[in-house]
C-alpha atoms as a PDB file:
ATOM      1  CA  UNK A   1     112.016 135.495  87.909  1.00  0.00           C
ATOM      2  CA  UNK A   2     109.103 137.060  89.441  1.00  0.00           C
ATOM      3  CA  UNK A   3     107.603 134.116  90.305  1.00  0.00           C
ATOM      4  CA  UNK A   4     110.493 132.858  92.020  1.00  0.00           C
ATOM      5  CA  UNK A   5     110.850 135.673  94.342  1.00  0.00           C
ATOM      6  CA  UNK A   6     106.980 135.284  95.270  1.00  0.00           C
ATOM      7  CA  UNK A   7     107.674 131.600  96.003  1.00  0.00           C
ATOM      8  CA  UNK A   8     110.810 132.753  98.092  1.00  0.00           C
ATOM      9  CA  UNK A   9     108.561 135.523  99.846  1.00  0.00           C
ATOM     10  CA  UNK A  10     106.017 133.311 100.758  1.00  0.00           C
ATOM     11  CA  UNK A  11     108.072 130.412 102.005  1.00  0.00           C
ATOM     12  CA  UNK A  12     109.841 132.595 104.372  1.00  0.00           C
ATOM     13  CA  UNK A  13     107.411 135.280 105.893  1.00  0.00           C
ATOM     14  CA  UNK A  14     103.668 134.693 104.207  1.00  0.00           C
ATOM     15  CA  UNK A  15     103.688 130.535 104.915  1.00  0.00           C
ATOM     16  CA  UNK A  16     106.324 130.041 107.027  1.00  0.00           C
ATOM     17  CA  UNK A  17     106.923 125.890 107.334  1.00  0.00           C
ATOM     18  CA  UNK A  18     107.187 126.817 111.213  1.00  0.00           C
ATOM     19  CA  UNK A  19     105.219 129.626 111.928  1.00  0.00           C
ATOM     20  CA  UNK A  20     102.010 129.431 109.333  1.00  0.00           C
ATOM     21  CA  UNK A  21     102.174 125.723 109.041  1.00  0.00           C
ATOM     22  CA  UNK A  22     103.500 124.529 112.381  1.00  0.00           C
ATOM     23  CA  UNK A  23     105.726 122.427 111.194  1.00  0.00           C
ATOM     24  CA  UNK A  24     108.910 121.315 113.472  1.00  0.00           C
ATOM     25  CA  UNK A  25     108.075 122.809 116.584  1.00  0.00           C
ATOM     26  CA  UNK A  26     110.425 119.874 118.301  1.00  0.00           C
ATOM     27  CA  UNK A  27     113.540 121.622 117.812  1.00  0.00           C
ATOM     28  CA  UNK A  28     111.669 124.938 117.307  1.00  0.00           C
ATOM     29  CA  UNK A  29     111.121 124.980 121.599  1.00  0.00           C
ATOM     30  CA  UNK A  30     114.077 122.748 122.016  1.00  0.00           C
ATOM     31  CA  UNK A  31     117.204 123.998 120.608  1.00  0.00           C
ATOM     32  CA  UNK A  32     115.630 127.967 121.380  1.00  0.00           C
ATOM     33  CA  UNK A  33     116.996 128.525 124.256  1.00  0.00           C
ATOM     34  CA  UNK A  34     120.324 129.469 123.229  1.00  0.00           C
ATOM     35  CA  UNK A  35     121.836 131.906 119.901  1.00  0.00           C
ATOM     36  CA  UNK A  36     124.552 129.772 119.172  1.00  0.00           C
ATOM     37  CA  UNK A  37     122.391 126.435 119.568  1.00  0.00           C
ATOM     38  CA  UNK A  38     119.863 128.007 117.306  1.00  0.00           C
ATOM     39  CA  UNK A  39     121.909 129.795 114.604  1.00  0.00           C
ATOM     40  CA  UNK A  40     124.186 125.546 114.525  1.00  0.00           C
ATOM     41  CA  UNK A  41     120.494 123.722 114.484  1.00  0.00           C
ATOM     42  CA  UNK A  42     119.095 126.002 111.635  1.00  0.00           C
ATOM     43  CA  UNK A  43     122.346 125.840 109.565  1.00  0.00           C
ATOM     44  CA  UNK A  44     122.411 121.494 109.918  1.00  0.00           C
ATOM     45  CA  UNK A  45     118.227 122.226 108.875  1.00  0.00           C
ATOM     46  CA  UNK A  46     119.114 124.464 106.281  1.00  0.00           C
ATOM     47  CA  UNK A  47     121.369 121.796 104.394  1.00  0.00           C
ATOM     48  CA  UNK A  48     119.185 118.775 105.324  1.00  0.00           C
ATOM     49  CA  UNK A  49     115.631 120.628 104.249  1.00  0.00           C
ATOM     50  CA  UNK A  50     117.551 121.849 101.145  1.00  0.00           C
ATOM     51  CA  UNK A  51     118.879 118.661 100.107  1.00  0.00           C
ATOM     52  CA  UNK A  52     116.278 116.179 101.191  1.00  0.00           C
ATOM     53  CA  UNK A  53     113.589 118.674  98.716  1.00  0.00           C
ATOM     54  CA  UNK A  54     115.800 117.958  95.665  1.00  0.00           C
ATOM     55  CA  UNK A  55     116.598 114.450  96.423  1.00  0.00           C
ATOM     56  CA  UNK A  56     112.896 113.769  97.018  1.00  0.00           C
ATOM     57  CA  UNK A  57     111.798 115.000  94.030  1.00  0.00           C
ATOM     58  CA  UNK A  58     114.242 113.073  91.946  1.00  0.00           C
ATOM     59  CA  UNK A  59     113.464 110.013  93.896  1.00  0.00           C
ATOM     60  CA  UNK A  60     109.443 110.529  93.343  1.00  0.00           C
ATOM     61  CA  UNK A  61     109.860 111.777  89.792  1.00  0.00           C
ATOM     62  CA  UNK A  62     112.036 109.542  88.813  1.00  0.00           C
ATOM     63  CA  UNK A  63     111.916 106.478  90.585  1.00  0.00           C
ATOM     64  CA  UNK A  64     108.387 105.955  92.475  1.00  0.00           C
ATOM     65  CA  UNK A  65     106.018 107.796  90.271  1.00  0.00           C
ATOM     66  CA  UNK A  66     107.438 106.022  86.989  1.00  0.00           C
ATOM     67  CA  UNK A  67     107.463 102.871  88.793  1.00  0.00           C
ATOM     68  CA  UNK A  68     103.827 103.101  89.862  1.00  0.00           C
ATOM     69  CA  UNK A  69     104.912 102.609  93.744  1.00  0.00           C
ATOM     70  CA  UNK A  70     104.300 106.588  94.870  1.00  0.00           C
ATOM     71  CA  UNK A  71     102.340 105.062  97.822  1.00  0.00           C
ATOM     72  CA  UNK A  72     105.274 104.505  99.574  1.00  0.00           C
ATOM     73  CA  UNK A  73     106.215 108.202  98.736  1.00  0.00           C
ATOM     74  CA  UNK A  74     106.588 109.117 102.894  1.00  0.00           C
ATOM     75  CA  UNK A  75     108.260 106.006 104.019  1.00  0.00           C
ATOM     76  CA  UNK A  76     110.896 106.682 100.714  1.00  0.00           C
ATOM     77  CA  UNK A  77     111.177 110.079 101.685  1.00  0.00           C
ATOM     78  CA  UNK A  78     112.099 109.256 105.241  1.00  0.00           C
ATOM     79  CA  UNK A  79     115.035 107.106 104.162  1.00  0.00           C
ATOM     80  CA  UNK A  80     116.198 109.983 102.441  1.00  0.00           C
ATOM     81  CA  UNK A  81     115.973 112.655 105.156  1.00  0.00           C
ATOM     82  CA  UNK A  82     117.292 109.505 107.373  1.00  0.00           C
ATOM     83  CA  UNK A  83     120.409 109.404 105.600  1.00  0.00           C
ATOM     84  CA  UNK A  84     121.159 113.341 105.228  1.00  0.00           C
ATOM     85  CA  UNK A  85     120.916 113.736 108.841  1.00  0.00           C
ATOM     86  CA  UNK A  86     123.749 110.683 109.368  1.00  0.00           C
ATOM     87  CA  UNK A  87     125.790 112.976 106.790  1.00  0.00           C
ATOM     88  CA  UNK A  88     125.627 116.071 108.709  1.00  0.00           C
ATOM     89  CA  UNK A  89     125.504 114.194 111.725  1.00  0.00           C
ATOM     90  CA  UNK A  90     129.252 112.853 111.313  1.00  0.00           C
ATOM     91  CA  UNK A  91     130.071 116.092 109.166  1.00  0.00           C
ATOM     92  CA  UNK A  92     129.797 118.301 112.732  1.00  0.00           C
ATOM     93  CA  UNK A  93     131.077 115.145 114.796  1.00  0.00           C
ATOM     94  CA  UNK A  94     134.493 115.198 112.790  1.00  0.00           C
ATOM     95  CA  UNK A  95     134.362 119.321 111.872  1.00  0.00           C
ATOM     96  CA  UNK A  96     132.817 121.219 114.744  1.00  0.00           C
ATOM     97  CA  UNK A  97     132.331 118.622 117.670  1.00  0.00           C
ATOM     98  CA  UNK A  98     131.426 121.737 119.941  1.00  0.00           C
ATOM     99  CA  UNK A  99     128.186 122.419 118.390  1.00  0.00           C
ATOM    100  CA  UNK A 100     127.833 118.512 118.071  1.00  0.00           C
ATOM    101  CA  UNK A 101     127.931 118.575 121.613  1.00  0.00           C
ATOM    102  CA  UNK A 102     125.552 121.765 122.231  1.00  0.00           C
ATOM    103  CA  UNK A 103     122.835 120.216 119.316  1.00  0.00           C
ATOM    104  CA  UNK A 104     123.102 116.685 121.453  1.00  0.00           C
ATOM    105  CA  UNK A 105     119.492 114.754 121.038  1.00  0.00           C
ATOM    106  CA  UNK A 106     118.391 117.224 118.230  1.00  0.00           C
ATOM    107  CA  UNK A 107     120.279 116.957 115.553  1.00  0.00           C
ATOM    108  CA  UNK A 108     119.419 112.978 115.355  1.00  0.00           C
ATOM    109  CA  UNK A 109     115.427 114.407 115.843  1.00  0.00           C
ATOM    110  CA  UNK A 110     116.168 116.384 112.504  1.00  0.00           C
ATOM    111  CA  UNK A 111     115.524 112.614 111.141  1.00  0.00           C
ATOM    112  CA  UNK A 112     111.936 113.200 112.276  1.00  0.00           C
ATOM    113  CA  UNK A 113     111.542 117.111 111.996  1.00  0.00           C
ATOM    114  CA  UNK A 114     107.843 117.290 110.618  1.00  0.00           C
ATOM    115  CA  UNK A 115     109.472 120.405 108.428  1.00  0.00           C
ATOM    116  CA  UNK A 116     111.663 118.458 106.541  1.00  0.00           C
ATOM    117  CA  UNK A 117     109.489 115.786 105.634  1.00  0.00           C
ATOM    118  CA  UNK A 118     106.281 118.282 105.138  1.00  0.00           C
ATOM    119  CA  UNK A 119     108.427 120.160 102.639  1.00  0.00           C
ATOM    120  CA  UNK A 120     109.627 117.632 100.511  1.00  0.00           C
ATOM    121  CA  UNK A 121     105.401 116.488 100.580  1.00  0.00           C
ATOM    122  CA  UNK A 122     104.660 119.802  99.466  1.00  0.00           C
ATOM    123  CA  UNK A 123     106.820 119.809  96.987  1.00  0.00           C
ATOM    124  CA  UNK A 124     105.258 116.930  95.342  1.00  0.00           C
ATOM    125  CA  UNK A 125     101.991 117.635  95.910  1.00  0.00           C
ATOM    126  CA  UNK A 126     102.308 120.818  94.364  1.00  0.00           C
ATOM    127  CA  UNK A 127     103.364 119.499  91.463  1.00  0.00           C
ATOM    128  CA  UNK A 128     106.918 121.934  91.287  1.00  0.00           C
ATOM    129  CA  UNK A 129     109.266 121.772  88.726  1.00  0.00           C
ATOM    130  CA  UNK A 130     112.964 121.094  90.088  1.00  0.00           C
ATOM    131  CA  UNK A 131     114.249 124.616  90.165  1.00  0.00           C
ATOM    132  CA  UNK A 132     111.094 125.544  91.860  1.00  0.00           C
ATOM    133  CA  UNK A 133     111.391 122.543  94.202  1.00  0.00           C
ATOM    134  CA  UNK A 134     115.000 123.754  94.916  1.00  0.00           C
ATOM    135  CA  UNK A 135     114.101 127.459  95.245  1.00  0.00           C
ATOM    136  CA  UNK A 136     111.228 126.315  97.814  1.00  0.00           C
ATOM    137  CA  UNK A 137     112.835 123.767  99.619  1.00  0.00           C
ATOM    138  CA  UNK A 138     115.859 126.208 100.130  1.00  0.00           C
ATOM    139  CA  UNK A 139     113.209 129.541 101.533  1.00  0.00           C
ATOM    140  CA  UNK A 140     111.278 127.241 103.785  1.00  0.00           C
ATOM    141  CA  UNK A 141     114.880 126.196 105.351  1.00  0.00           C
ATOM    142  CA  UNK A 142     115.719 129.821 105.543  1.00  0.00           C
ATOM    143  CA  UNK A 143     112.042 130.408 107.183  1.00  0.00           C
ATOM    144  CA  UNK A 144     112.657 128.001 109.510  1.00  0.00           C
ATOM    145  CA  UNK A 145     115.464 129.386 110.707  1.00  0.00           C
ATOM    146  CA  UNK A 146     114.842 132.781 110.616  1.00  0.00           C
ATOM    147  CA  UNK A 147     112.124 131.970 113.217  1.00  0.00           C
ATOM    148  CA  UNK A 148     114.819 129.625 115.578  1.00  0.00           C
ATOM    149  CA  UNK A 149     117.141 132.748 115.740  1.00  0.00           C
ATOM    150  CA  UNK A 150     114.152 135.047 116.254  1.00  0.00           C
ATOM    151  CA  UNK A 151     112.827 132.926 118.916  1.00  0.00           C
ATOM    152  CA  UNK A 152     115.916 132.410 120.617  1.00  0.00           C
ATOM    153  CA  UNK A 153     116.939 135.995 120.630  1.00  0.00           C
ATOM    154  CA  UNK A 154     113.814 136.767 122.639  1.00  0.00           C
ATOM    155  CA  UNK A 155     114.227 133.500 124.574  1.00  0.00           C
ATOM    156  CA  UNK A 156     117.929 135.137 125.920  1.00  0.00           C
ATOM    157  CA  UNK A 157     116.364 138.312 126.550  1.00  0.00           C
ATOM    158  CA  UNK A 158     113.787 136.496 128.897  1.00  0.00           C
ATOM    159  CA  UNK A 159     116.673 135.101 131.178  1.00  0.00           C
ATOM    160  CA  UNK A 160     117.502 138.227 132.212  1.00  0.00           C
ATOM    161  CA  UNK A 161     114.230 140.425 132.302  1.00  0.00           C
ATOM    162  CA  UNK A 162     111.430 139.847 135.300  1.00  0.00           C
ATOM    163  CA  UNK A 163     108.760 137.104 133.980  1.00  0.00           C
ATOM    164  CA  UNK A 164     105.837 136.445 136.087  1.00  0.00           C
ATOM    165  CA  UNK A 165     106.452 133.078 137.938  1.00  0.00           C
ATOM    166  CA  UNK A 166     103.420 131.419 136.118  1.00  0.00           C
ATOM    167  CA  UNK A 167     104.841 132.141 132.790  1.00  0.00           C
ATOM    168  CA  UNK A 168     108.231 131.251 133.215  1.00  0.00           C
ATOM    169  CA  UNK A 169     110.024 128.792 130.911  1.00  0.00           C
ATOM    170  CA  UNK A 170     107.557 126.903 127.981  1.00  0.00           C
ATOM    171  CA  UNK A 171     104.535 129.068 129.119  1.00  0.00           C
ATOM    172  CA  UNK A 172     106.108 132.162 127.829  1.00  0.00           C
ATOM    173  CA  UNK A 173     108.225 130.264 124.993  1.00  0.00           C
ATOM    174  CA  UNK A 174     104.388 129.106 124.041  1.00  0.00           C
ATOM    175  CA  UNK A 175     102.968 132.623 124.430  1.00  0.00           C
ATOM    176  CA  UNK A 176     106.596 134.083 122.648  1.00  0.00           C
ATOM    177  CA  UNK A 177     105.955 131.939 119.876  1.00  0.00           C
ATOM    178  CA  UNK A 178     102.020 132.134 119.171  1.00  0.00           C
ATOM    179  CA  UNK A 179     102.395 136.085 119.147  1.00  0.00           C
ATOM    180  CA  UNK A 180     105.275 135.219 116.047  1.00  0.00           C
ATOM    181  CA  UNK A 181     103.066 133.212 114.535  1.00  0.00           C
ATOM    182  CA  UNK A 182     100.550 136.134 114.734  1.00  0.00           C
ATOM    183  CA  UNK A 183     103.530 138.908 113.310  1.00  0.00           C
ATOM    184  CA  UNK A 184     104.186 136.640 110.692  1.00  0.00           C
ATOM    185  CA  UNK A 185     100.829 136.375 109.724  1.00  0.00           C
ATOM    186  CA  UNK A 186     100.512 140.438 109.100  1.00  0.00           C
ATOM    187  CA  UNK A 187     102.937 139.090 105.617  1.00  0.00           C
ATOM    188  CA  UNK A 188      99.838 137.513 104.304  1.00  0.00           C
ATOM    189  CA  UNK A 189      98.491 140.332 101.976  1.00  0.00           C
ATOM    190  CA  UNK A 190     101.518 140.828 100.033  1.00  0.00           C
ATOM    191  CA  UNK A 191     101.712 138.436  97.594  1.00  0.00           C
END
């Protein structure tokens, strides 16, 4: 159980797939602007990041490692993630077509979020077992979006607070988000 709780700790705050690793910084600076944007894009990543580490791992254990053909391990595991994102894709189309509308280009980009594929290569390389596969693929998720809502808390507050002109927009989203990195970073010693 311990060890579960240190992979869970260290997913979310010590090696955070966004933070630590930099890892999906696409939707990370591009769906921040916003809280309910953010809290919508890390719930879709959350489910997709989740799933797509189980899947992949049963498809690699399973199919392409037995089969000898694990050198087409990325291109199976972007099929995968491929065909999540269409799921949750119509899922918010038919069940919550406002935050469809508000995710617009991003959700689709989930396809190619860096995060989602780098987890489910971790997970492999590392050679996990499925429940630690699960357990990881689910923190890093959480991680991830931890960070969005952090970031786009912050990004809010600098809407209505006085930014010097050089600064404003991506130059302090870039400074915002290196000085995270840097907080997140102080987790490193405790595990």
């Amino acid at each position: 159980m311990e060890h579960y709780l240190e992979l869970v700790i260290g997913a979310v705050f010590i090696n955070n797939i966004l933070l630590a690793k930099f890892l999906g910084n696409c939707p990370f600076l591009g769906v921040s602007k916003k809280m309910d944007t953010a809290v919508g894009m890390s719930g879709a990543v959350v489910f997709v990041l989740t799933l797509a580490g189980v899947i992949t791992w049963v498809v690699d254990r399973f199919l392409l490692t037995p089969m000898g053909i694990d050198y087409i391990r990325t291109l199976a595991f972007i099929l995968v993630i491929a065909s999540l994102v269409q799921f949750v894709e119509l899922f918010l189309r038919k069940s919550i077509p406002a935050l469809y509308k508000s995710l617009g280009i991003f959700l689709p980009l989930i396809t190619t979020n860096c995060a989602v594929l780098g987890v489910a290569i971790i997970n492999v390389q590392e050679e996990m077992t499925l429940l630690e596969a699960i357990v990881f693929s689910a923190a890093s998720a959480a991680g991830f979006g931890l960070a969005l809502v952090l970031f786009a808390g912050l990004r809010e507050r600098f809407e209505i607070i006085r930014v010097p002109a050089p600064l404003k927009g991506t130059g302090i989203g870039l400074v915002t988000a290196g000085l995270m990195a840097l907080s997140f970073f102080a987790f490193k010693g405790m595990i």
